[in-house]
N, C-alpha and C. Protein backbone atom coordinates (compact mmCIF):
# COMPACT_ATOMS: atom_id res chain seq x y z
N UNK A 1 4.51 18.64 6.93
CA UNK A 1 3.62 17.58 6.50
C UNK A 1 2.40 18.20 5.83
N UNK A 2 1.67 17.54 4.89
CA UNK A 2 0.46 18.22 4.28
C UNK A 2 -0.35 17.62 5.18
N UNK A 3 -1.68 18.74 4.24
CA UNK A 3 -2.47 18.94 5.30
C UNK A 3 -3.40 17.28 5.23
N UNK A 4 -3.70 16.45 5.67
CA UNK A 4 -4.40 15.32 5.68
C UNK A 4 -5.65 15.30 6.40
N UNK A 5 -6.49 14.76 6.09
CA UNK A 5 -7.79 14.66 6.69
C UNK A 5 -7.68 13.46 7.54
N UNK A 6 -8.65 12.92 8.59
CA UNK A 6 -8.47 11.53 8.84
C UNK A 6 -8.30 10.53 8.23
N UNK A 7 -9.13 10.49 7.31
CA UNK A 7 -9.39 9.63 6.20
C UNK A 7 -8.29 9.34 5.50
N UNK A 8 -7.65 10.40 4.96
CA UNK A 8 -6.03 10.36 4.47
C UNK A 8 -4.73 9.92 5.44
N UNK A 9 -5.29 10.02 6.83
CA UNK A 9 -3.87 9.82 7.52
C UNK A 9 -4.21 8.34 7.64
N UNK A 10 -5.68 7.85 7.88
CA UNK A 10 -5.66 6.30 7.93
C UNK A 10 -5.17 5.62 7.28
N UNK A 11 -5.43 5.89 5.77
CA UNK A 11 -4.74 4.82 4.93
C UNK A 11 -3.38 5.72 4.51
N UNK A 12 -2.90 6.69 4.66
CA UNK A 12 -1.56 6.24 4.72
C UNK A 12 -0.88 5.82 5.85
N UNK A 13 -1.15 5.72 6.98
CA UNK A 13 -1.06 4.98 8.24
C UNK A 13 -0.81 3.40 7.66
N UNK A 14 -1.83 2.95 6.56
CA UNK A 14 -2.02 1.50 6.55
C UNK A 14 -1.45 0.99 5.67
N UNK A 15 -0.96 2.13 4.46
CA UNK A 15 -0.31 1.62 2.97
C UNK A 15 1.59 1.56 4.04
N UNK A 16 1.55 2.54 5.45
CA UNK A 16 3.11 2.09 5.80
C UNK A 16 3.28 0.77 6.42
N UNK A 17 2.04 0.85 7.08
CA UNK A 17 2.11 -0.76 7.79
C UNK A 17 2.39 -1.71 6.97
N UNK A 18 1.58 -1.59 5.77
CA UNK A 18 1.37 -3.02 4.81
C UNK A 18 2.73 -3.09 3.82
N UNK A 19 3.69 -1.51 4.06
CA UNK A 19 5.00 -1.88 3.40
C UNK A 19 5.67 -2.33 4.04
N UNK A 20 5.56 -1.99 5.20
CA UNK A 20 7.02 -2.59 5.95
C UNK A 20 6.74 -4.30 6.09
N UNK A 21 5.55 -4.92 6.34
CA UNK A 21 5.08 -6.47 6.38
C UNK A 21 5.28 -7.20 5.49
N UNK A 22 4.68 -6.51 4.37
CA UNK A 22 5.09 -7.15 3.18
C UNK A 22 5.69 -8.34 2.48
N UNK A 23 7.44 -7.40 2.60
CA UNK A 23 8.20 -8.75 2.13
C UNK A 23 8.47 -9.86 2.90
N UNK A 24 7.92 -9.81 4.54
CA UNK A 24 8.58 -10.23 4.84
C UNK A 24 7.34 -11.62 5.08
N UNK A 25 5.89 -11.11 4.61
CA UNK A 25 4.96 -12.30 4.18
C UNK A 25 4.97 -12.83 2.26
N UNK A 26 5.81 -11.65 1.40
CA UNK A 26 6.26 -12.84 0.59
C UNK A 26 7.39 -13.58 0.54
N UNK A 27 8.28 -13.06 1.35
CA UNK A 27 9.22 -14.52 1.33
C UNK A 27 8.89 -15.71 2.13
N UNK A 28 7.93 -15.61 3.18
CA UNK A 28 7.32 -16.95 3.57
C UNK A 28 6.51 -17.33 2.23
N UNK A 29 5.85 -16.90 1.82
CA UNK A 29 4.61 -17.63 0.70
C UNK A 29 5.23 -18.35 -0.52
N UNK A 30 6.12 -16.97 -1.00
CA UNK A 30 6.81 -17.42 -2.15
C UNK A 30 5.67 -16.87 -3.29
N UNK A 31 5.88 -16.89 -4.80
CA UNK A 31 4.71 -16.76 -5.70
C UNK A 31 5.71 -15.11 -6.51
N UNK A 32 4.42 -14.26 -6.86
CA UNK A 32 5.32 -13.43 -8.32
C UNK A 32 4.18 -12.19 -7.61
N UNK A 33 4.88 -11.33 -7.73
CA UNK A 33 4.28 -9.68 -7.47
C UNK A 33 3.99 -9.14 -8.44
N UNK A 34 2.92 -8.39 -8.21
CA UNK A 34 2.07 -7.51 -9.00
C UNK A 34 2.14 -6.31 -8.73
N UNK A 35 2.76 -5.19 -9.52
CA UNK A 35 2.59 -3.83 -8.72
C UNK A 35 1.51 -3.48 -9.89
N UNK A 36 0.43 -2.38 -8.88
CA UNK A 36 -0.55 -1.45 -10.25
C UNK A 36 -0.14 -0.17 -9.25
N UNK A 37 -0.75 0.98 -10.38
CA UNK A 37 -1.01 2.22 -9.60
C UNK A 37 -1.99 2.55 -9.67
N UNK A 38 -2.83 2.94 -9.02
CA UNK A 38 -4.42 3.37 -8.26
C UNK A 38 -4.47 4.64 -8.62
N UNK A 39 -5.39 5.46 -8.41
CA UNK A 39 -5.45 6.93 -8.22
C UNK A 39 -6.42 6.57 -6.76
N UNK A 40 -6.01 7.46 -5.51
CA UNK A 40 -6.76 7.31 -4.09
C UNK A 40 -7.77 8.63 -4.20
N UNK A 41 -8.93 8.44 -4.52
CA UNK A 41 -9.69 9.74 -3.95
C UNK A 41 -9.26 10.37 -2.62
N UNK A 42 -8.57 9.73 -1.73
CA UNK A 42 -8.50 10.32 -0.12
C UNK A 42 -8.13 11.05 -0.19
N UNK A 43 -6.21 10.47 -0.91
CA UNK A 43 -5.28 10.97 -0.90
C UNK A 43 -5.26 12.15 -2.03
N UNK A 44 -6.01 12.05 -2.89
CA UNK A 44 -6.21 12.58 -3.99
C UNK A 44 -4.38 12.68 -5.10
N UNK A 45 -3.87 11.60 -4.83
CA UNK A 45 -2.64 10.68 -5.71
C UNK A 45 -2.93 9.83 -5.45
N UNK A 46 -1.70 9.05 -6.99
CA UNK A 46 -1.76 7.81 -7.02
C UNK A 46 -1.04 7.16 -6.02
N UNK A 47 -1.29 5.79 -6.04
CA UNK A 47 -0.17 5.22 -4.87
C UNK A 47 -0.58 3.82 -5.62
N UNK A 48 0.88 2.95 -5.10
CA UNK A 48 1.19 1.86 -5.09
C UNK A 48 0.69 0.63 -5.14
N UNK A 49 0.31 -0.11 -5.30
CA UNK A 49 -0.90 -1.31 -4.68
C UNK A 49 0.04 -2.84 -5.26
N UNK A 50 0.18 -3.20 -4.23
CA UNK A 50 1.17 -4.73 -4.64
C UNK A 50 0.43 -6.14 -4.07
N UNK A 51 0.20 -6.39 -5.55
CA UNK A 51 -0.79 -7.85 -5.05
C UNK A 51 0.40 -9.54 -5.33
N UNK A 52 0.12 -10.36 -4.26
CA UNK A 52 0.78 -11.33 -4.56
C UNK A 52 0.49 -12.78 -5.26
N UNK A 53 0.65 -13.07 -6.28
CA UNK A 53 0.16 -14.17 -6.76
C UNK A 53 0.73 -15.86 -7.02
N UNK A 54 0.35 -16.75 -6.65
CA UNK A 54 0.82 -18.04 -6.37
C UNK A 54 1.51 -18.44 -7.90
């Protein structure tokens, strides 16, 4: 595993949580996905960011 700071293990701690939840709060909502890519100072990469829109 690399080396991670706290800061880095938090939010990737939180970008796994918020994948695995996810689909399973847009198929209740319903609506159209947005993926962007970020650059994370933490992480120092980009990562993922999926917003949902009505």
């Amino acid at each position: 595993m690399a080396n991670l700071t706290r800061r880095g293990f938090i939010a990737v701690s939180i970008a796994a949580g918020t994948a695995r939840h996810l689909p399973q709060i847009a198929a209740k909502t319903g609506g159209r996905r947005i993926l962007t890519l970020v650059y994370d100072k933490s992480l120092n990469a980009m990562r993922a960011v999926e917003r949902l829109v009505p």
